[in-house]
C-alpha atoms as a PDB file:
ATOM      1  CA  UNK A   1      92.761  99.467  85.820  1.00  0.00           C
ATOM      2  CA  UNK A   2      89.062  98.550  88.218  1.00  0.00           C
ATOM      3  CA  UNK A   3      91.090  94.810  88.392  1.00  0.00           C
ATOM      4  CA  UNK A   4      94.004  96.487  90.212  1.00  0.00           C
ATOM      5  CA  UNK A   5      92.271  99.186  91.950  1.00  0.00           C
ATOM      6  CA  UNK A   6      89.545  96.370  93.496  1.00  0.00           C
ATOM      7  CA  UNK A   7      92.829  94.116  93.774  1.00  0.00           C
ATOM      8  CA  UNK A   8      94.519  96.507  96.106  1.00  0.00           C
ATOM      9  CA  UNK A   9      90.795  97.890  97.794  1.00  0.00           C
ATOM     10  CA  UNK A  10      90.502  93.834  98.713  1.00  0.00           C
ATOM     11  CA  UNK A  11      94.537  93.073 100.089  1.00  0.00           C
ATOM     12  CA  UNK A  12      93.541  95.980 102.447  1.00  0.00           C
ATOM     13  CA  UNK A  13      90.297  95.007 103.992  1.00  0.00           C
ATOM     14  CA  UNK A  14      92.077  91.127 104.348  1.00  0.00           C
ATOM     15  CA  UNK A  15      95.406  92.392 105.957  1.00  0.00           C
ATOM     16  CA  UNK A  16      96.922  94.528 108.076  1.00  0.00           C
ATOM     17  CA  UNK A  17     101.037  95.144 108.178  1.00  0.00           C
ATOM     18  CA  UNK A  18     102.052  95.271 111.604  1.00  0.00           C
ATOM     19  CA  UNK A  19     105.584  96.508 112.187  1.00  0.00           C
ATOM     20  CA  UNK A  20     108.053  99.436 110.605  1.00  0.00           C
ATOM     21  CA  UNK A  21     108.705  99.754 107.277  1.00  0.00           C
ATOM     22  CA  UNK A  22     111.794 102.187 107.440  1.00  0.00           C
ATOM     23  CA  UNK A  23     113.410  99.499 109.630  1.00  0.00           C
ATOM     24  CA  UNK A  24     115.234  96.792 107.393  1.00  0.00           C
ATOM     25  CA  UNK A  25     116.202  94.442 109.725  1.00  0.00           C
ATOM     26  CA  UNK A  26     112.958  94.232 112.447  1.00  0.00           C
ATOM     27  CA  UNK A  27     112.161  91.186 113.325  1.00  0.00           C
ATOM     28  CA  UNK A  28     108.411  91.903 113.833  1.00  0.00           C
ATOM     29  CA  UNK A  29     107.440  93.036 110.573  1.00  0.00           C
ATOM     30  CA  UNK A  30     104.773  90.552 109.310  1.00  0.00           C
ATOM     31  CA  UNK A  31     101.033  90.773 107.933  1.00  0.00           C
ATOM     32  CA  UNK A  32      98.166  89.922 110.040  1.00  0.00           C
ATOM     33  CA  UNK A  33      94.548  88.489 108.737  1.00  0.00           C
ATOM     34  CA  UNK A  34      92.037  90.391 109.699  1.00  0.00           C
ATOM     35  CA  UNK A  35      89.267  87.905 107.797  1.00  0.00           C
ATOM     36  CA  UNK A  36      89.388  83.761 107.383  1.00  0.00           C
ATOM     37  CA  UNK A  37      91.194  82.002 105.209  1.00  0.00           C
ATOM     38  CA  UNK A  38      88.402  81.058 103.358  1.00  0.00           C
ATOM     39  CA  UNK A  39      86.919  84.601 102.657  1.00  0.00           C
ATOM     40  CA  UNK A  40      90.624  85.176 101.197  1.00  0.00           C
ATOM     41  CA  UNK A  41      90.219  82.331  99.079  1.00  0.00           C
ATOM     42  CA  UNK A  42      86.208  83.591  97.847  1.00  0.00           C
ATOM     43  CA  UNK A  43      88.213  86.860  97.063  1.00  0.00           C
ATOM     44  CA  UNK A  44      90.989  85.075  95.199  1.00  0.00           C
ATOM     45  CA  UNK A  45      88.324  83.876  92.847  1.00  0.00           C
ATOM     46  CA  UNK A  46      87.008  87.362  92.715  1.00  0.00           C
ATOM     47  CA  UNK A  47      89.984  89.429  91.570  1.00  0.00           C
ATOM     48  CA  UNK A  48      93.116  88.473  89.980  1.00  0.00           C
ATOM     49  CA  UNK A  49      95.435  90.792  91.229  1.00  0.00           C
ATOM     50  CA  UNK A  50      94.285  89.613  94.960  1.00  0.00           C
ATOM     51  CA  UNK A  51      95.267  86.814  93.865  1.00  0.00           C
ATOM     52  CA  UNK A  52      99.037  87.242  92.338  1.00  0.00           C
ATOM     53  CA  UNK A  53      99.476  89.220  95.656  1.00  0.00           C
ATOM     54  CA  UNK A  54      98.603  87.297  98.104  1.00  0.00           C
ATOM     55  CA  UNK A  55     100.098  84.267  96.240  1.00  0.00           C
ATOM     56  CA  UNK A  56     103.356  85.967  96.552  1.00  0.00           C
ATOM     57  CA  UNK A  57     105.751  85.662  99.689  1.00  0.00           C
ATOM     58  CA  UNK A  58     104.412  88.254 101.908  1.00  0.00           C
END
C-alpha cells in the first residue's frame, strides 16, 4: 500500500493535467511536466507504480 501511495505522491509532484475532465471531447486536455525527463526517469527507478503509470498512454 506505501508503493502506491508514494506512486501516486510522485505522478503528482512530476505532472500537472491541464484541461477539463467532464469534457469528453476537448481538444486541450493533456499532462504537462513540471520536472525533467530525467528526474522522471530517477523516480521510475524509485517506485514501481510511477513507473506502470507513467509508462502508460497518458
Amino acid at each position: 500500500m506505501e508503493e502506491l501511495k508514494k506512486g501516486i505522491k510522485l505522478f503528482q509532484s512530476a505532472y500537472k493535467f491541464n484541461g477539463d475532465l467532464k469534457q469528453i471531447f476537448e481538444k486541450d486536455r493533456h499532462f504537462e511536466k513540471l520536472v525533467e525527463q530525467k528526474e522522471i526517469d530517477q523516480m521510475k527507478t524509485e517506485n514501481k507504480f510511477f513507473k506502470f503509470i507513467v509508462e502508460e498512454e497518458l
